[in-house]
Protein backbone atom coordinates (compact mmCIF):
# COMPACT_ATOMS: atom_id res chain seq x y z
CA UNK A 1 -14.85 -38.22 5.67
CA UNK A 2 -13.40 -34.93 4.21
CA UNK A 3 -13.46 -31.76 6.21
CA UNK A 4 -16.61 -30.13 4.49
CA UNK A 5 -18.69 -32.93 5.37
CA UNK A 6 -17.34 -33.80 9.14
CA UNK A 7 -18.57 -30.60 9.55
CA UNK A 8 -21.44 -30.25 8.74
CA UNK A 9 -22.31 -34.05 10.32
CA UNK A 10 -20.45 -32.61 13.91
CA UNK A 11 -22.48 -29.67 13.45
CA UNK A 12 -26.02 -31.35 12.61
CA UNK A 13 -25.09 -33.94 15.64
CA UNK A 14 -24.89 -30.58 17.87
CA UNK A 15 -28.10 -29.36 16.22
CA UNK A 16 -30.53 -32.52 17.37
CA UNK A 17 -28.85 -32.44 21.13
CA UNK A 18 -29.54 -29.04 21.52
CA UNK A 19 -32.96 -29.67 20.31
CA UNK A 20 -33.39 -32.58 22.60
CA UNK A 21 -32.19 -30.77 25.37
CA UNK A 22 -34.81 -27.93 24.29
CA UNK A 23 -37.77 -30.61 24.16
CA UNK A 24 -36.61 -32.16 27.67
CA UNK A 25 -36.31 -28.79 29.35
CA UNK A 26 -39.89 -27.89 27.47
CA UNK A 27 -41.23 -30.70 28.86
CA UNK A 28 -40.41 -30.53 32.34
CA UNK A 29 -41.56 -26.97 32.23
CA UNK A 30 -44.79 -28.19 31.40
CA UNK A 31 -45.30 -30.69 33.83
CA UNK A 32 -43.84 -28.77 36.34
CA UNK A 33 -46.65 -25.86 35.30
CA UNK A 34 -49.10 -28.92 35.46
CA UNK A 35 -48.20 -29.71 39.27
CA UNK A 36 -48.46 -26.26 40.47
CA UNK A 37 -51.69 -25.77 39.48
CA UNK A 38 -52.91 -29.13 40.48
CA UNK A 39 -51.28 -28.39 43.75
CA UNK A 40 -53.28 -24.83 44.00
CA UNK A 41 -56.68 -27.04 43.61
CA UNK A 42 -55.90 -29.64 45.87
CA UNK A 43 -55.43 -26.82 49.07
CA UNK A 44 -58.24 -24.49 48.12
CA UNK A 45 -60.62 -27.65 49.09
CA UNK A 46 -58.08 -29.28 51.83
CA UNK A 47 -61.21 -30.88 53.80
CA UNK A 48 -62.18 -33.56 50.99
CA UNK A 49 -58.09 -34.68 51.86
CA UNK A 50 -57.37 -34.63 47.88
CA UNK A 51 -53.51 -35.62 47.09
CA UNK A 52 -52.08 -35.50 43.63
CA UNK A 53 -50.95 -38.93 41.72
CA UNK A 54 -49.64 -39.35 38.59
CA UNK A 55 -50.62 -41.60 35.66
CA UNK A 56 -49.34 -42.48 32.42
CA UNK A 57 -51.65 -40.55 31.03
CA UNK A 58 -51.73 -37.53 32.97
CA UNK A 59 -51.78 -35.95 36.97
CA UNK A 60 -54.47 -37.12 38.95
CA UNK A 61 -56.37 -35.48 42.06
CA UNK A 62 -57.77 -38.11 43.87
CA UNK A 63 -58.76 -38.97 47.45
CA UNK A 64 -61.85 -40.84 49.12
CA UNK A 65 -64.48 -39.43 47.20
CA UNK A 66 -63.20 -40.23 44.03
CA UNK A 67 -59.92 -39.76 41.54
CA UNK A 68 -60.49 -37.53 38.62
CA UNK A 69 -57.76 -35.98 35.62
CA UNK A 70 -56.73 -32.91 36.55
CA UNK A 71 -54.34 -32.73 33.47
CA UNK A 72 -52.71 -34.73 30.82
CA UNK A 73 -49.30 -34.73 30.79
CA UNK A 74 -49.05 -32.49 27.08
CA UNK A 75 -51.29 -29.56 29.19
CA UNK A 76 -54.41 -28.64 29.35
CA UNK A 77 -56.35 -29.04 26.25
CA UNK A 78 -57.47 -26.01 24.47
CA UNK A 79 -60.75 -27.13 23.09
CA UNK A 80 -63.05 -28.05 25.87
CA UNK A 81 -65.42 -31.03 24.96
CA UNK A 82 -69.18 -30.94 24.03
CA UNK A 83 -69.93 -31.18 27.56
CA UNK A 84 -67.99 -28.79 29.42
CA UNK A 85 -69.29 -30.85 32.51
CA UNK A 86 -66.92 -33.47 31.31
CA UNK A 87 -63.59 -31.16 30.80
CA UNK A 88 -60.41 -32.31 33.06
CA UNK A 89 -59.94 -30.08 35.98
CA UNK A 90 -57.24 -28.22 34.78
CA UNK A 91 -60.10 -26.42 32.32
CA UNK A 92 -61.51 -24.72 35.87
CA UNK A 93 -58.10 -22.79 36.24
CA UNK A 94 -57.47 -22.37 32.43
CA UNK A 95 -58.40 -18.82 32.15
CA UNK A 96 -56.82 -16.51 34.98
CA UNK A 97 -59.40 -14.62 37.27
CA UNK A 98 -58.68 -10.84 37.20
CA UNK A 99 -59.04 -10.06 41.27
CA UNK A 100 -59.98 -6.72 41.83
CA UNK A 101 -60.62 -3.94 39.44
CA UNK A 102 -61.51 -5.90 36.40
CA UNK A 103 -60.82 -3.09 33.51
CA UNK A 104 -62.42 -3.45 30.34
CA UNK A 105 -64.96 -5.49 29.53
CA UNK A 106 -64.28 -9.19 28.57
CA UNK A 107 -62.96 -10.78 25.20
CA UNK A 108 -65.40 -12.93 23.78
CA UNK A 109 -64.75 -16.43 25.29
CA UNK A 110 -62.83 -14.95 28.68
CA UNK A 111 -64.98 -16.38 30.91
CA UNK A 112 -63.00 -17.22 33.81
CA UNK A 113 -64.60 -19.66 36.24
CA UNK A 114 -67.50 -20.70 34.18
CA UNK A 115 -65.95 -23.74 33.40
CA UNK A 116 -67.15 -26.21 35.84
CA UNK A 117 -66.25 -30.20 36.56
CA UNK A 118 -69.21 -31.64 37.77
CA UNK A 119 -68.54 -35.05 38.96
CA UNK A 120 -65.37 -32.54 40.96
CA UNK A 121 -68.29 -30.77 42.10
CA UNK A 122 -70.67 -33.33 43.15
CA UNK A 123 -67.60 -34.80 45.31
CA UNK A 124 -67.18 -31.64 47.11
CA UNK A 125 -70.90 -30.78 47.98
CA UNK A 126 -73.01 -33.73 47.09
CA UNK A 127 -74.11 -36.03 44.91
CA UNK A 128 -77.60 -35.38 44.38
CA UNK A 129 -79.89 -32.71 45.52
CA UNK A 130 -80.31 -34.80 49.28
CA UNK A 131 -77.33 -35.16 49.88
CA UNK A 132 -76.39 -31.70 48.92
CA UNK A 133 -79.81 -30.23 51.00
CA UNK A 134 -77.64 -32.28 54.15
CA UNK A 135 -74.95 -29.71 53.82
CA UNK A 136 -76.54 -26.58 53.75
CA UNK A 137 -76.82 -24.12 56.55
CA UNK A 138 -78.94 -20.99 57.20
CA UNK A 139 -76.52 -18.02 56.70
CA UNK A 140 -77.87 -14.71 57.77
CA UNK A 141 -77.39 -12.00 55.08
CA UNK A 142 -78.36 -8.18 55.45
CA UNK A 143 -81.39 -8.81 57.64
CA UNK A 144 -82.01 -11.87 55.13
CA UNK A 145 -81.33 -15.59 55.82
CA UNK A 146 -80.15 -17.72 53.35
CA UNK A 147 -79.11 -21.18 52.44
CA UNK A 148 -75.63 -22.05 51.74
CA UNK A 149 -73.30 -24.79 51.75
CA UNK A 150 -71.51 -25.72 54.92
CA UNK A 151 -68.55 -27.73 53.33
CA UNK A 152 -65.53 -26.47 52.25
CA UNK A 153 -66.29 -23.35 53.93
CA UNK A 154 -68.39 -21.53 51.72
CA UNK A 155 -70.71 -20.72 54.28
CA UNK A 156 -68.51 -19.32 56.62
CA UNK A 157 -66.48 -17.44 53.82
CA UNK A 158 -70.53 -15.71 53.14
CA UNK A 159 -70.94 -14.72 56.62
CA UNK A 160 -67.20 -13.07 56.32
CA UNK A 161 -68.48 -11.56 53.23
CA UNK A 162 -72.20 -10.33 54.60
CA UNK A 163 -70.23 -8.89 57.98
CA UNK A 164 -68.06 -6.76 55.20
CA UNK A 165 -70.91 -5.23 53.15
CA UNK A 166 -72.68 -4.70 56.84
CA UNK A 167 -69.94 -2.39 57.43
CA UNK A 168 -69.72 -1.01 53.89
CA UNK A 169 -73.41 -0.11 53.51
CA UNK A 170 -73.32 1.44 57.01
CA UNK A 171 -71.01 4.24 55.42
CA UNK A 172 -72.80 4.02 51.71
CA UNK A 173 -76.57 3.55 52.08
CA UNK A 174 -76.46 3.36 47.99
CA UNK A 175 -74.56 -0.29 48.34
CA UNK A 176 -77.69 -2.01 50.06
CA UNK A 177 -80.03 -0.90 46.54
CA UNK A 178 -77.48 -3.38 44.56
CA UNK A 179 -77.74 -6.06 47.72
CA UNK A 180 -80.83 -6.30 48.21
CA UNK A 181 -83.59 -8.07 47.51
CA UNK A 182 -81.20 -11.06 47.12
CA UNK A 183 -82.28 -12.84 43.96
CA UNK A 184 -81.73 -16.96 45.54
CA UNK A 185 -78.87 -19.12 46.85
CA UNK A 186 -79.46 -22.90 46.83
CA UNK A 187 -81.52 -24.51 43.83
CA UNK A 188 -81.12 -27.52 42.81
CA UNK A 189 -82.23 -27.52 38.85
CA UNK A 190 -80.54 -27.59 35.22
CA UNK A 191 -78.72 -24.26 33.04
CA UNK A 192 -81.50 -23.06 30.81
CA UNK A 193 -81.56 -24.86 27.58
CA UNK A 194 -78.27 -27.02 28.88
CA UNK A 195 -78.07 -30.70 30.03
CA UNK A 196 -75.91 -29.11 32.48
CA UNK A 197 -76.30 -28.66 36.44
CA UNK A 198 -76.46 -24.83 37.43
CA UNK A 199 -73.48 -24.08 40.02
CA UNK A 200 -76.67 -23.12 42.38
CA UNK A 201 -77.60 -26.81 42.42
CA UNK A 202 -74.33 -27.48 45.15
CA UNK A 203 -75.39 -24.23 47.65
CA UNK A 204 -72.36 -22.22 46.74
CA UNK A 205 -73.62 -19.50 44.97
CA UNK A 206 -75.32 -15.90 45.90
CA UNK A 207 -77.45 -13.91 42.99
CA UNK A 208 -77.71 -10.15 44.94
CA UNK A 209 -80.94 -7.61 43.17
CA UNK A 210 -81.65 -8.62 39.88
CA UNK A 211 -82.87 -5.43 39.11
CA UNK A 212 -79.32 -4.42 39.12
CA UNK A 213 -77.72 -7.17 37.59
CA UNK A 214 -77.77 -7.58 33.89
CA UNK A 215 -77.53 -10.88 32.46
CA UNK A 216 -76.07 -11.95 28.88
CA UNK A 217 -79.35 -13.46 27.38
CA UNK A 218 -81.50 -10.73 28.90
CA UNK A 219 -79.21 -7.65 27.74
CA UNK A 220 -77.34 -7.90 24.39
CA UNK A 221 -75.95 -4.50 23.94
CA UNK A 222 -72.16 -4.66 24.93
CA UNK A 223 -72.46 -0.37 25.47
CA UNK A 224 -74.79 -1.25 28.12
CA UNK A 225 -72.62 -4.17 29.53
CA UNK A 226 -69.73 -1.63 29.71
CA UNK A 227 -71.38 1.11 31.35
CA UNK A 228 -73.17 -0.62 34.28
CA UNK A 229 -69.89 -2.49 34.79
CA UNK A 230 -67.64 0.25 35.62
CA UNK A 231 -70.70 1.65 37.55
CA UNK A 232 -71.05 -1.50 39.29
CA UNK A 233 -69.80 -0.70 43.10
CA UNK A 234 -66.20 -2.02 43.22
CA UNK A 235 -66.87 -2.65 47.18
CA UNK A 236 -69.16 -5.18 46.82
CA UNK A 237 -67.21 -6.92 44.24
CA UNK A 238 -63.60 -6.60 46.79
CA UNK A 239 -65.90 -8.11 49.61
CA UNK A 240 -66.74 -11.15 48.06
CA UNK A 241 -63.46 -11.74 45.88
CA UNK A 242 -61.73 -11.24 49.53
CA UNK A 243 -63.34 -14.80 50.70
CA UNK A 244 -63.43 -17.11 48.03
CA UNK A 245 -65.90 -15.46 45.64
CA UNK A 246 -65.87 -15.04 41.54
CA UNK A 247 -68.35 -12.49 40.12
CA UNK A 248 -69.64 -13.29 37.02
CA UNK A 249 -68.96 -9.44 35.98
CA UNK A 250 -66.11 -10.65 34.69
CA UNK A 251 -67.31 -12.78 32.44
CA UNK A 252 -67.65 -11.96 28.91
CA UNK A 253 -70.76 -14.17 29.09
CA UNK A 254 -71.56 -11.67 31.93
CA UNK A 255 -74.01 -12.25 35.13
CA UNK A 256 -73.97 -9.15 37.43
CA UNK A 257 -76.31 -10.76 40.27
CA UNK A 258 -73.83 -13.87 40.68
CA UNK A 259 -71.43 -14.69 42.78
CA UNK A 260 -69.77 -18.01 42.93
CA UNK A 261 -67.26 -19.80 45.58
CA UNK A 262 -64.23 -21.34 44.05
CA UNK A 263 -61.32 -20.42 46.53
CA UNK A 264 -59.03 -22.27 43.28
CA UNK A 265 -59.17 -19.55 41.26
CA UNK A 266 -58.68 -15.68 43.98
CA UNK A 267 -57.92 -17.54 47.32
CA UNK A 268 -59.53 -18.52 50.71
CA UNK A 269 -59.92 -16.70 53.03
CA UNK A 270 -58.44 -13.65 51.89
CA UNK A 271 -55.22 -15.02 50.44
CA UNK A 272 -54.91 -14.58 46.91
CA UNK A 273 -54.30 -17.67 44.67
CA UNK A 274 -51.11 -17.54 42.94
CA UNK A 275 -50.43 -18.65 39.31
């Protein structure tokens, strides 16, 4: 081989390690991203005893009620399927939840939260509206009482987070006029025009006066969205965030009234989630 061309073979040889090496190290990167998140699910819900497995074909959390992909091993796929119901867990956590002051209003598909497993779901809190309706507990709100789940401590992260605004609205009499009348809790039924279960149907959600909270199908204009956000009072919003809660202000698909338990995506309990 003459010198000209043992170079360039030595130095293509040192080109494909380096790229395998690159690939490896890309790869366990990945995975190791893939286990860290799985991990964060697994101990917001650490009652329903979930453990991670792996799989050929991807990480697993699975326990009693059921095993169920929380990733594939090439990450989280970008394009969710028809049925969002159906999307692997690791969809729930895809899109970062801004805690606290949310800034500007949402890019169109930054919806963080809205995605929503619900076979995952239907382990946690039931698996039809009975056996969901066996979980719930009276939770007194404000001077109102309403139903909530019991599992997973949702309702004991809403009495945390009705004790809070007690306090708050003692000191601003202007909070209770975005509180209250609460518009529902616990309803078993179906998203409008969607073959998919509303996140009301498992007790975990609150929707606070509708009069004050716009709703994306009801009001269009984004000028309007923007305004009543950053007028929208930032106590309420730290009270439930605090315990487990996502507001669905944040949401580009936005939903003033509703807030949502999913200690996987801001904490439980007052701890933030970390990504």
């Amino acid at each position: 081989m003459s010198g000209k061309r043992a170079v360039f073979f030595w130095a293509a040889l040192l080109g494909m390690i380096i790229s395998g090496l690159n690939g490896t190290a890309f790869a366990g990167g990945e995975r190791a991203a893939i286990f860290r998140d799985g991990q964060r699910l697994v101990e917001a819900y650490p009652e329903a005893g979930f453990s991670l497995k792996e799989a050929d074909d991807g990480l697993y959390v699975a326990g009693e009620a059921g095993s169920f992909l929380f990733s594939p091993w090439e990450g989280c796929p970008k394009a969710l399927p028809d049925d969002p119901a159906d999307a692997p867990l690791c969809a729930m956590l895809a899109q970062p939840y801004p805690v606290g002051d949310g800034g500007r209003y949402p890019a169109p598909g930054v919806d963080p939260g809205r995605v929503r497993n619900e076979a995952f779901l239907k382990a946690l809190y039931g698996k039809d509206a009975v056996d969901v309706e066996k979980g719930l507990e009276s939770v007194a709100f404000l001077g109102e009482v309403w139903k909530f789940s019991a599992r997973h401590g949702a309702a004991e992260a809403l009495r945390r987070v009705a004790a809070t605004l007690e306090t708050a609205a003692a000191h601003d009499p202007k909070l209770k006029a975005y509180i209250l009348p609460g518009g529902g809790t616990y309803f078993w039924r179906k998203i409008k025009d969607s073959p998919r279960l509303s996140a009301h149907s498992f007790g975990i959600c609150i929707d606070l006066n509708i009069e004050k909270g716009l709703y994306w199908l009801w009001h269009p204009s984004a000028g309007t969205v923007a305004k009543t956000r950053r007028d929208y009072p930032q106590a309420i919003v730290d009270a439930f965030e605090a315990e487990g809660f996502i507001w669905g202000g944040k949401w580009h698909s936005f939903d003033f009234m509703h807030f949502e338990y999913r200690p996987e995506l801001v904490g439980r309990g007052g701890k933030a989630a970390s990504r």
